[in-house]
Every structure is written in C-alpha cells, then in structure tokens.
PDB file of N, CA and C in Angstrom:
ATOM      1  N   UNK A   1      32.328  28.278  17.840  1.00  0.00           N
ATOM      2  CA  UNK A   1      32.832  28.871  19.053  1.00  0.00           C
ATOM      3  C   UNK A   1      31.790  29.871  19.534  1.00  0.00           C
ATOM      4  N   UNK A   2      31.370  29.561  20.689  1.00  0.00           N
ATOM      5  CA  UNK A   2      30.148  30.607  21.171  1.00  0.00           C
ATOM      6  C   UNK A   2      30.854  31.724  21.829  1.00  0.00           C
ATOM      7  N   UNK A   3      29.880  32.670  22.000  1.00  0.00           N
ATOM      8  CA  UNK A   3      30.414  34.384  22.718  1.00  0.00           C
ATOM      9  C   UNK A   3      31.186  33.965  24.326  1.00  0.00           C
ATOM     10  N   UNK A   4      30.885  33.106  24.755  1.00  0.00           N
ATOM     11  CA  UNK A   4      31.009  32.882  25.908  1.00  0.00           C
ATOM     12  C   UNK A   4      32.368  32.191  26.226  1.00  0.00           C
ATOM     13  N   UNK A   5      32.211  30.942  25.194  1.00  0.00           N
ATOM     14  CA  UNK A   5      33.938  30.533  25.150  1.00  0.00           C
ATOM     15  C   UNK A   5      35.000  31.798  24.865  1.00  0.00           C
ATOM     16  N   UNK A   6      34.862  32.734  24.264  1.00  0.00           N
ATOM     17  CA  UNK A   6      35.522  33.916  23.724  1.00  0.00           C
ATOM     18  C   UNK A   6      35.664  34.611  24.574  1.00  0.00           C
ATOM     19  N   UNK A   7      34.542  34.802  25.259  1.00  0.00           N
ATOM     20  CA  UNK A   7      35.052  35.714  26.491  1.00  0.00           C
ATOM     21  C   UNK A   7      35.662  35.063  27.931  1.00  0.00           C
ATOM     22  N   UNK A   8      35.502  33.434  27.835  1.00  0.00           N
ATOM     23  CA  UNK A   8      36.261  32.879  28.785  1.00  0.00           C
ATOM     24  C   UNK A   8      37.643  33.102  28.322  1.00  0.00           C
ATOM     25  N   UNK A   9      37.909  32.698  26.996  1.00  0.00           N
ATOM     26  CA  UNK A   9      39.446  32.860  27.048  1.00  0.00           C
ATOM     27  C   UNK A   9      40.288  33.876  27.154  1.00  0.00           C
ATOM     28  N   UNK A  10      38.973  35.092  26.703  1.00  0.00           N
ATOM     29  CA  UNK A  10      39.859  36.056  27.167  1.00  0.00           C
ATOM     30  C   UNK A  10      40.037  36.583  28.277  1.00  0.00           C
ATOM     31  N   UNK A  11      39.185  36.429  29.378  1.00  0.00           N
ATOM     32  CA  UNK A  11      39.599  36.719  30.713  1.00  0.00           C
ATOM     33  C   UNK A  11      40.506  35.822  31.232  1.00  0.00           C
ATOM     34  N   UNK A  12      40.738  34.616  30.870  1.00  0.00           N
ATOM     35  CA  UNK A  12      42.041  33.859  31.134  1.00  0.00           C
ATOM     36  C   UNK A  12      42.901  34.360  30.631  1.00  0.00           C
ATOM     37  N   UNK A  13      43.416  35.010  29.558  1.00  0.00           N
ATOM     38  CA  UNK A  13      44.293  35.635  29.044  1.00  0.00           C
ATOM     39  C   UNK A  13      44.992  37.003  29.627  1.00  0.00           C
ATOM     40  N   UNK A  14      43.713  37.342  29.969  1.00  0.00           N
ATOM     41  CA  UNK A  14      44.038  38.790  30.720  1.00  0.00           C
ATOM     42  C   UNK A  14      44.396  38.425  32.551  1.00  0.00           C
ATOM     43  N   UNK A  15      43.651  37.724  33.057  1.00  0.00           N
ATOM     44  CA  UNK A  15      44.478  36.661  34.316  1.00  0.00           C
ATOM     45  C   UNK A  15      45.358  36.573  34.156  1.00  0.00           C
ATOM     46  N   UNK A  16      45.878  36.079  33.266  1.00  0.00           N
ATOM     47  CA  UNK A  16      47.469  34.996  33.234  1.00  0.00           C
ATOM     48  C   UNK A  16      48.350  36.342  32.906  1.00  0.00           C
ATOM     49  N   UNK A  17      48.151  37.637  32.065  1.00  0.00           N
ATOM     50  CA  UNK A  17      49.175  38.486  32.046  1.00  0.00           C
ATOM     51  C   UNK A  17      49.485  39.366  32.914  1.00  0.00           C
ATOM     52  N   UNK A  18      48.091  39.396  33.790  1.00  0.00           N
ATOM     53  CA  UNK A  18      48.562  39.874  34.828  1.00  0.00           C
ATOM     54  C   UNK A  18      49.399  39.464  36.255  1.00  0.00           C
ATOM     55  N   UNK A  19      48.914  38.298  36.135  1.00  0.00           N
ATOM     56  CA  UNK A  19      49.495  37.470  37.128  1.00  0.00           C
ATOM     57  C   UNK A  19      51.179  37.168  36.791  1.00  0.00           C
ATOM     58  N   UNK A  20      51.359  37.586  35.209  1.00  0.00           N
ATOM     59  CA  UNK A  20      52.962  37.454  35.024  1.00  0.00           C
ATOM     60  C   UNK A  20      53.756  38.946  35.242  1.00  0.00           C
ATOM     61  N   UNK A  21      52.545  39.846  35.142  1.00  0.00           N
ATOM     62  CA  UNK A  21      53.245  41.399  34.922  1.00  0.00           C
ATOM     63  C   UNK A  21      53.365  41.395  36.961  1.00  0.00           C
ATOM     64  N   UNK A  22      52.923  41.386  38.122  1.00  0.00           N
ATOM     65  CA  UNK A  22      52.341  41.464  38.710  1.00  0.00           C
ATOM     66  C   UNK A  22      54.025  41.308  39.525  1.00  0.00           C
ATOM     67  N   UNK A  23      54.998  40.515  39.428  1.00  0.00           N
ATOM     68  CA  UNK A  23      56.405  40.294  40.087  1.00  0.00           C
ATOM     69  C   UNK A  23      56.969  41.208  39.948  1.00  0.00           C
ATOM     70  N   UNK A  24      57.410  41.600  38.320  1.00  0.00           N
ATOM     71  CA  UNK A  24      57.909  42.566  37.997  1.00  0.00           C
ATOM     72  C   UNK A  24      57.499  44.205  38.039  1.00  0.00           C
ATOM     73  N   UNK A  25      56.635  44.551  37.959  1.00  0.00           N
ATOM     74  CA  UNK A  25      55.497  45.624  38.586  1.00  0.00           C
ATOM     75  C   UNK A  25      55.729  45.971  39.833  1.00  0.00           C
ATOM     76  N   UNK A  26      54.998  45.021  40.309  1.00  0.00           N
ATOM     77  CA  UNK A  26      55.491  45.473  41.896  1.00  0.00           C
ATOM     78  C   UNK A  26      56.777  45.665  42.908  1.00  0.00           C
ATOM     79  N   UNK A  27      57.932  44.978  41.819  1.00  0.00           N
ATOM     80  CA  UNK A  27      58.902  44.975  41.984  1.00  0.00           C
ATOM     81  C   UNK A  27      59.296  46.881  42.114  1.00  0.00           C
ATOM     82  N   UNK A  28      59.038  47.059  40.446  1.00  0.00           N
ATOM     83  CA  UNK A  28      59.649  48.265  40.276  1.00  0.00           C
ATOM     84  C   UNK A  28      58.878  49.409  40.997  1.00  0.00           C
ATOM     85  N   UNK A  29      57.710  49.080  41.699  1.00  0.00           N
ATOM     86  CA  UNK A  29      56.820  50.140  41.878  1.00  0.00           C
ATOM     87  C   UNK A  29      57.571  50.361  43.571  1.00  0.00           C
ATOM     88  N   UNK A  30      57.693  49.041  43.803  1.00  0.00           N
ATOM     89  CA  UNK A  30      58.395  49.161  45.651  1.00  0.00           C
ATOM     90  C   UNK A  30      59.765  50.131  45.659  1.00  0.00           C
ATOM     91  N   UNK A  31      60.772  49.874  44.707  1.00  0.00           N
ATOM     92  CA  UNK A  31      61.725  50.380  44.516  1.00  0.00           C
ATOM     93  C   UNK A  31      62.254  51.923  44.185  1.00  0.00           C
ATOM     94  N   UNK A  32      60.928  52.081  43.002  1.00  0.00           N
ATOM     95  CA  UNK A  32      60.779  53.774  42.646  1.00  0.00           C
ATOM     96  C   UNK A  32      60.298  54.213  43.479  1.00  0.00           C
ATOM     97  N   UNK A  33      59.230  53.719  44.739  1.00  0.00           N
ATOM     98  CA  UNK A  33      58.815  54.499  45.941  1.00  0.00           C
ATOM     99  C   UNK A  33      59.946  54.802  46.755  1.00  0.00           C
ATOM    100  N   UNK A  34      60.580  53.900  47.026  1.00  0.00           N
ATOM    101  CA  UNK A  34      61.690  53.710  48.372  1.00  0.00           C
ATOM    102  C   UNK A  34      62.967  54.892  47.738  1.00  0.00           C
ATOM    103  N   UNK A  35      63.270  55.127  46.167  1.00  0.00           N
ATOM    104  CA  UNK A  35      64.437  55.483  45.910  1.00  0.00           C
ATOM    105  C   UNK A  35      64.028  57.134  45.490  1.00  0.00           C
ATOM    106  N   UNK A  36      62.603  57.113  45.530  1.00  0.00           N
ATOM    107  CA  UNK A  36      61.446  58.614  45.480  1.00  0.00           C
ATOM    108  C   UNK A  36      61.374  59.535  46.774  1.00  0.00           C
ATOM    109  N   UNK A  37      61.746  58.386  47.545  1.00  0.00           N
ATOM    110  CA  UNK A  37      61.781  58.583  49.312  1.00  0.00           C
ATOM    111  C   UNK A  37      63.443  58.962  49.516  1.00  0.00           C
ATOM    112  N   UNK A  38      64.355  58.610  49.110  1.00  0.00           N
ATOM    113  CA  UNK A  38      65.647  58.758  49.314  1.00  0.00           C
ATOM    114  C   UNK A  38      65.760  60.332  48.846  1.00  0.00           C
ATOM    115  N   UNK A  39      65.642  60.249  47.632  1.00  0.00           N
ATOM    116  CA  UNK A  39      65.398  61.680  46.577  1.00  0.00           C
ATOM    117  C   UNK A  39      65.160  62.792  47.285  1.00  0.00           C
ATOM    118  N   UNK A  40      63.580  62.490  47.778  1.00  0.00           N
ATOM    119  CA  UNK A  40      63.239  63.413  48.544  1.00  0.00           C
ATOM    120  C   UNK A  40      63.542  63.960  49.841  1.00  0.00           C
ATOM    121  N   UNK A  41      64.018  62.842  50.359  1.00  0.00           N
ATOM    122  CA  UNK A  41      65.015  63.366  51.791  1.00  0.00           C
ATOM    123  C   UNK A  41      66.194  63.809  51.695  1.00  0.00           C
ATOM    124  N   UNK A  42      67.033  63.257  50.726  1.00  0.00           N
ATOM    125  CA  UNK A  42      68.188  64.044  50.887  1.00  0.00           C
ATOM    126  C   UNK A  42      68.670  65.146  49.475  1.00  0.00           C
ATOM    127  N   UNK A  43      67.357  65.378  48.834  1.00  0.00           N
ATOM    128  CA  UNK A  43      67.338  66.559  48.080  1.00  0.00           C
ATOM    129  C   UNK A  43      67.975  66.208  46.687  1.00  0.00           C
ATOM    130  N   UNK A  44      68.497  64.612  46.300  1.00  0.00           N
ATOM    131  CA  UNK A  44      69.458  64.789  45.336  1.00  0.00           C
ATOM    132  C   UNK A  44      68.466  63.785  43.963  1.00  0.00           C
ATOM    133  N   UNK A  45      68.660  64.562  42.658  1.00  0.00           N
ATOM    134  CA  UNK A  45      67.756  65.014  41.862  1.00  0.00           C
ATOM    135  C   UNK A  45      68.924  63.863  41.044  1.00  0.00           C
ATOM    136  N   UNK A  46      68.868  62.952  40.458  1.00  0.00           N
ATOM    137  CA  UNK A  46      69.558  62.436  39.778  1.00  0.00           C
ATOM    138  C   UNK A  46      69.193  61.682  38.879  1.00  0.00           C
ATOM    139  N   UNK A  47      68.542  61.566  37.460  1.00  0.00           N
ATOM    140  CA  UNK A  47      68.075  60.759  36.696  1.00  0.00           C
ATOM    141  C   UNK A  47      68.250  59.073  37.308  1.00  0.00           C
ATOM    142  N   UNK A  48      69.726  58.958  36.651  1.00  0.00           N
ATOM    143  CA  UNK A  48      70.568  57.478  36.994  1.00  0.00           C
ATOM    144  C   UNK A  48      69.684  56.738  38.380  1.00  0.00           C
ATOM    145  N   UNK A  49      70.028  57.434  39.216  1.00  0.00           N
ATOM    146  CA  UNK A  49      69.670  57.053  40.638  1.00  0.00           C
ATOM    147  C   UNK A  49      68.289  56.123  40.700  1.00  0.00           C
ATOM    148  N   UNK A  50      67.843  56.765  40.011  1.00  0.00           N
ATOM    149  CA  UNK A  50      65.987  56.315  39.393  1.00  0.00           C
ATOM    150  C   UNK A  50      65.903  55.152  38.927  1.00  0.00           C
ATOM    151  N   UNK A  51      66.626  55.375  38.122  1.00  0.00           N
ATOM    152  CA  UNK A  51      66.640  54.130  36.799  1.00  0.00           C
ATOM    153  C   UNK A  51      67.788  52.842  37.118  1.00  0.00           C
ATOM    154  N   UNK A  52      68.626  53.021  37.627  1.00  0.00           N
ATOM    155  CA  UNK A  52      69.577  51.556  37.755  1.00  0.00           C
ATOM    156  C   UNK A  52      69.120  50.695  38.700  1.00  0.00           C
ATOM    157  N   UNK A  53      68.817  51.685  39.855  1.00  0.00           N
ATOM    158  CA  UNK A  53      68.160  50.379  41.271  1.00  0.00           C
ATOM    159  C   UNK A  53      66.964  50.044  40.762  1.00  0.00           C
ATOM    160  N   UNK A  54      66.241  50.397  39.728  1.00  0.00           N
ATOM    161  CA  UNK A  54      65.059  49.874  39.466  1.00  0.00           C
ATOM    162  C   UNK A  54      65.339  48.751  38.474  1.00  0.00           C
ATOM    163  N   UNK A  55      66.312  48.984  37.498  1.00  0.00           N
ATOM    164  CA  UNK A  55      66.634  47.972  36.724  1.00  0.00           C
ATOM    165  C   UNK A  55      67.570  46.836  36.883  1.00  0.00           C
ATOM    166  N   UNK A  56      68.180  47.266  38.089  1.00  0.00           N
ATOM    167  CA  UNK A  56      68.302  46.207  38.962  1.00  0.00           C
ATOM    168  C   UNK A  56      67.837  44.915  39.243  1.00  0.00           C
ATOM    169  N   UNK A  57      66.984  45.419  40.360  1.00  0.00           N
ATOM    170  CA  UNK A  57      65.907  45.139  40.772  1.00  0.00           C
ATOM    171  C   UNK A  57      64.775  44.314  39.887  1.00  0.00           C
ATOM    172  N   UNK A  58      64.314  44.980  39.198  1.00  0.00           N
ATOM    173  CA  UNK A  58      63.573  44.085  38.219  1.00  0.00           C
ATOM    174  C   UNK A  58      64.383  43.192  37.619  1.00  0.00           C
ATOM    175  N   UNK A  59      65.429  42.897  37.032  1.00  0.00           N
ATOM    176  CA  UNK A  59      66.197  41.558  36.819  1.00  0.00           C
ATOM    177  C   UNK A  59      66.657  40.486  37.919  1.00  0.00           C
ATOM    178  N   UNK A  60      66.668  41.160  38.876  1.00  0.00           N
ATOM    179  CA  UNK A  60      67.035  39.902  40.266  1.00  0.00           C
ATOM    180  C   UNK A  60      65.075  39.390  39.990  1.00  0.00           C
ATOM    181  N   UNK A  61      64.212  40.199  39.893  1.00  0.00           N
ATOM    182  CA  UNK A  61      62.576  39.927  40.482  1.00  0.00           C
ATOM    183  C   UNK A  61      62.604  38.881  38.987  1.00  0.00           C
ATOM    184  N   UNK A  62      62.725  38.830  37.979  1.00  0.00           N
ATOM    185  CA  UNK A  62      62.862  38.545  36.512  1.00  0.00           C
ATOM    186  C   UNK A  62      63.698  36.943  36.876  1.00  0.00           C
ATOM    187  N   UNK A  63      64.715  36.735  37.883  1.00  0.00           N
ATOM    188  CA  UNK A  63      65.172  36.024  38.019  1.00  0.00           C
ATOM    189  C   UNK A  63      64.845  34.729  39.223  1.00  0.00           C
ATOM    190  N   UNK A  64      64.651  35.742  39.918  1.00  0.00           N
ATOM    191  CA  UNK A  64      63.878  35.053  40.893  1.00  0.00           C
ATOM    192  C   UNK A  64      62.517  34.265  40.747  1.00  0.00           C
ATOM    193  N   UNK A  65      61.590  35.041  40.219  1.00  0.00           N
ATOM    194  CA  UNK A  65      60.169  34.967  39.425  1.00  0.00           C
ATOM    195  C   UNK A  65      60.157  33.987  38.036  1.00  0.00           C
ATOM    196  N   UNK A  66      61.267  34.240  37.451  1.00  0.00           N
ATOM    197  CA  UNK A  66      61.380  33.534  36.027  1.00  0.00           C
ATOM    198  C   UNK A  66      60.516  32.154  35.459  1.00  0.00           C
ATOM    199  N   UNK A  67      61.363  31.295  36.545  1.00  0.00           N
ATOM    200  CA  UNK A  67      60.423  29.481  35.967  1.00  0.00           C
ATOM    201  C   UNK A  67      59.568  30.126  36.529  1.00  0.00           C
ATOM    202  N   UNK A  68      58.895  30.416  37.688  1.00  0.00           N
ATOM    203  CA  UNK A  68      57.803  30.657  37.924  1.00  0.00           C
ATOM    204  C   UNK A  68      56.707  31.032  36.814  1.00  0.00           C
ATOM    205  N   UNK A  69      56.835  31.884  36.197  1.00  0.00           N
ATOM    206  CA  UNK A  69      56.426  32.465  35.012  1.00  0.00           C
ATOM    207  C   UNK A  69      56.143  31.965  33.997  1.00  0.00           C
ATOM    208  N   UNK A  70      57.186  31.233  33.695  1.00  0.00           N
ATOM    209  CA  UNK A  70      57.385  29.883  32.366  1.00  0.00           C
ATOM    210  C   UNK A  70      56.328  28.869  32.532  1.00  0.00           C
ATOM    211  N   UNK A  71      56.530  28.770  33.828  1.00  0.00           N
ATOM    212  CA  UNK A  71      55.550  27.333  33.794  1.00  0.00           C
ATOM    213  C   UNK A  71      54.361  28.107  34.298  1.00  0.00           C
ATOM    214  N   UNK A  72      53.598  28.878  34.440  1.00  0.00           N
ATOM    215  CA  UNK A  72      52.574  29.352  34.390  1.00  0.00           C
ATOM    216  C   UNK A  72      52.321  29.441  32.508  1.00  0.00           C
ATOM    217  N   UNK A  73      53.105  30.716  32.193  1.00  0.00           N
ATOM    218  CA  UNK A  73      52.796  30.271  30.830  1.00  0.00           C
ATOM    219  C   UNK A  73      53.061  29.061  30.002  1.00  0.00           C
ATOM    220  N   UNK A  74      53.681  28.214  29.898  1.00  0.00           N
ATOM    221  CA  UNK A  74      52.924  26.668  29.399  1.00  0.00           C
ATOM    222  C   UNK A  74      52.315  26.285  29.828  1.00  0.00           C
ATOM    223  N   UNK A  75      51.532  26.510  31.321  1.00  0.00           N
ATOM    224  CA  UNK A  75      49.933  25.309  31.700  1.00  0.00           C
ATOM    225  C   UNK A  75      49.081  26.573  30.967  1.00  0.00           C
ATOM    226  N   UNK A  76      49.271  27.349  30.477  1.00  0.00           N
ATOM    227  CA  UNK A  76      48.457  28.026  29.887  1.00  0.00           C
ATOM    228  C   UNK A  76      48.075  27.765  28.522  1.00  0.00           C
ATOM    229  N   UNK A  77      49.314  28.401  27.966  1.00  0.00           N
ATOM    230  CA  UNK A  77      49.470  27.260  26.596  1.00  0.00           C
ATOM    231  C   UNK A  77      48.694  26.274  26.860  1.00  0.00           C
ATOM    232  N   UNK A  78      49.266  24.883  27.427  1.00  0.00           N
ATOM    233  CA  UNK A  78      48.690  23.695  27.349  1.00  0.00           C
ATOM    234  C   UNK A  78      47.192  23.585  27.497  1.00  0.00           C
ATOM    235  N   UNK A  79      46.929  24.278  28.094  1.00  0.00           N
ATOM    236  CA  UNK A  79      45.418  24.702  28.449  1.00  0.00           C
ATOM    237  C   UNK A  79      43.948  25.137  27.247  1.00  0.00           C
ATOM    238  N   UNK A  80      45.384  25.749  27.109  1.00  0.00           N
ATOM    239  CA  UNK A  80      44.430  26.660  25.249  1.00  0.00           C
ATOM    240  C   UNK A  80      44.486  25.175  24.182  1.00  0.00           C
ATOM    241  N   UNK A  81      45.542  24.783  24.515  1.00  0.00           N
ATOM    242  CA  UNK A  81      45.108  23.834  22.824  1.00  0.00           C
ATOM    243  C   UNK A  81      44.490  22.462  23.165  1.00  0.00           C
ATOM    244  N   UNK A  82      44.744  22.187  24.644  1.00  0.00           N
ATOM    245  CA  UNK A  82      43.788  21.143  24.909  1.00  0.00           C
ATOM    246  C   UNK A  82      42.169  21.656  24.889  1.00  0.00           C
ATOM    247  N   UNK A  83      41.918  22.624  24.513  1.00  0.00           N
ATOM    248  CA  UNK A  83      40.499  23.101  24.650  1.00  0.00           C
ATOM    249  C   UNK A  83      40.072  23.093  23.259  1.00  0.00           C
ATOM    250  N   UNK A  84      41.340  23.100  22.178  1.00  0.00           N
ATOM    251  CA  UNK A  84      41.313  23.384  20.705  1.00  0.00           C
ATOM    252  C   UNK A  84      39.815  22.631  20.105  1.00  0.00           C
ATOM    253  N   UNK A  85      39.874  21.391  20.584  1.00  0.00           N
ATOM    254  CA  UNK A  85      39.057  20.101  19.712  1.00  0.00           C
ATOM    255  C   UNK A  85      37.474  20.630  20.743  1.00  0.00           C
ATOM    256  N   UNK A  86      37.323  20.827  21.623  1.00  0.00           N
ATOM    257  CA  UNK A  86      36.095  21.400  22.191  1.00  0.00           C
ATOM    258  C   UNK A  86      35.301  22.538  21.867  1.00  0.00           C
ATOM    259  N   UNK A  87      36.481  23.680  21.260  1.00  0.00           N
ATOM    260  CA  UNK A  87      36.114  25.040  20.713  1.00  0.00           C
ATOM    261  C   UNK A  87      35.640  24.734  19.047  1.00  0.00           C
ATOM    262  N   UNK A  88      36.555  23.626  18.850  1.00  0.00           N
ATOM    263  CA  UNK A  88      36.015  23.571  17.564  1.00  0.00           C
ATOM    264  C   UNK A  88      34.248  22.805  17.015  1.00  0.00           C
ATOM    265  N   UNK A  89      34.202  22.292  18.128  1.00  0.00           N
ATOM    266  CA  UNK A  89      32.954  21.112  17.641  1.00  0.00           C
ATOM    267  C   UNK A  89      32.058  21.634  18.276  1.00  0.00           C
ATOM    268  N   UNK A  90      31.774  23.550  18.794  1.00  0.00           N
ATOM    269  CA  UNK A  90      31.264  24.070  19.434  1.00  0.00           C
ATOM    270  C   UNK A  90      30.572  24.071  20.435  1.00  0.00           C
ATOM    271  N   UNK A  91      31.298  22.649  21.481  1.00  0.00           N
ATOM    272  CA  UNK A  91      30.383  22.525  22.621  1.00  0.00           C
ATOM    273  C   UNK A  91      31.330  23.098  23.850  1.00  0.00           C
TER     274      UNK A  91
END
C-alpha cells in the first residue's frame, strides 16, 4: 500500500463524514441561531428553550436526511473493499 493510496483514503473518509455530519450540523446551527434570535429579543433566558427545538429539529433533519446517508455510507463501504484486492497487490 503506497503513501498515496493512504492518503487517498483518507481524504475520502474525511469527505464522506463530512458530507454525513453536514444535514445534521447545519440543521442545528440554523435553529440555535433563529432560537438565539428569539432569546435575544424577547429577553427570555431559558436553558430548555435551547435544547428541545434543536433536538427536534435534528431528528426530523436525521429523518429526512437518513437513507440519504445510508446509502452514501454503503457506496462507501462498497467502495473501500472493492479497492481491497488493488491495495493489496500494491498497484
């Protein structure tokens, strides 16, 4: 296995987790802004408030996003071990 296959897979690796973190992320990041914005306008300081519409939220995005996700990660998978017999015979 050369330096190069190694570092291909790992920038595919690091691609593909981001591209799965990237629904859910932005999910919660839109939400804690918008409910940061509520907070701040109408003055009310409430842990809960923070935390449920966000966790919400990220399970509808979790749901919505889901197969999406799945089948990204198995062509990935599939990807890695069809490469198995190439990595091994070091070409």
């Amino acid at each position: 296995m050369t330096p190069e296959a190694v570092l291909d897979i790992g920038l595919e690796g690091l691609t593909i987790a981001a591209k799965l973190a990237a629904p859910l992320l932005v999910t919660a990041l839109v939400v804690g802004f918008a409910i940061s914005l509520l907070q701040s306008i109408t003055q009310i300081q409430e842990v809960t408030l923070s935390f449920v519409p966000k966790a919400i939220a990220v399970g509808i995005a979790l749901l919505i996003a889901g197969n999406w996700m799945i089948a990204e990660a198995i062509a990935f998978t599939h990807t890695m071990f069809d490469r198995i017999p190439q990595l091994l015979s070091g070409g």
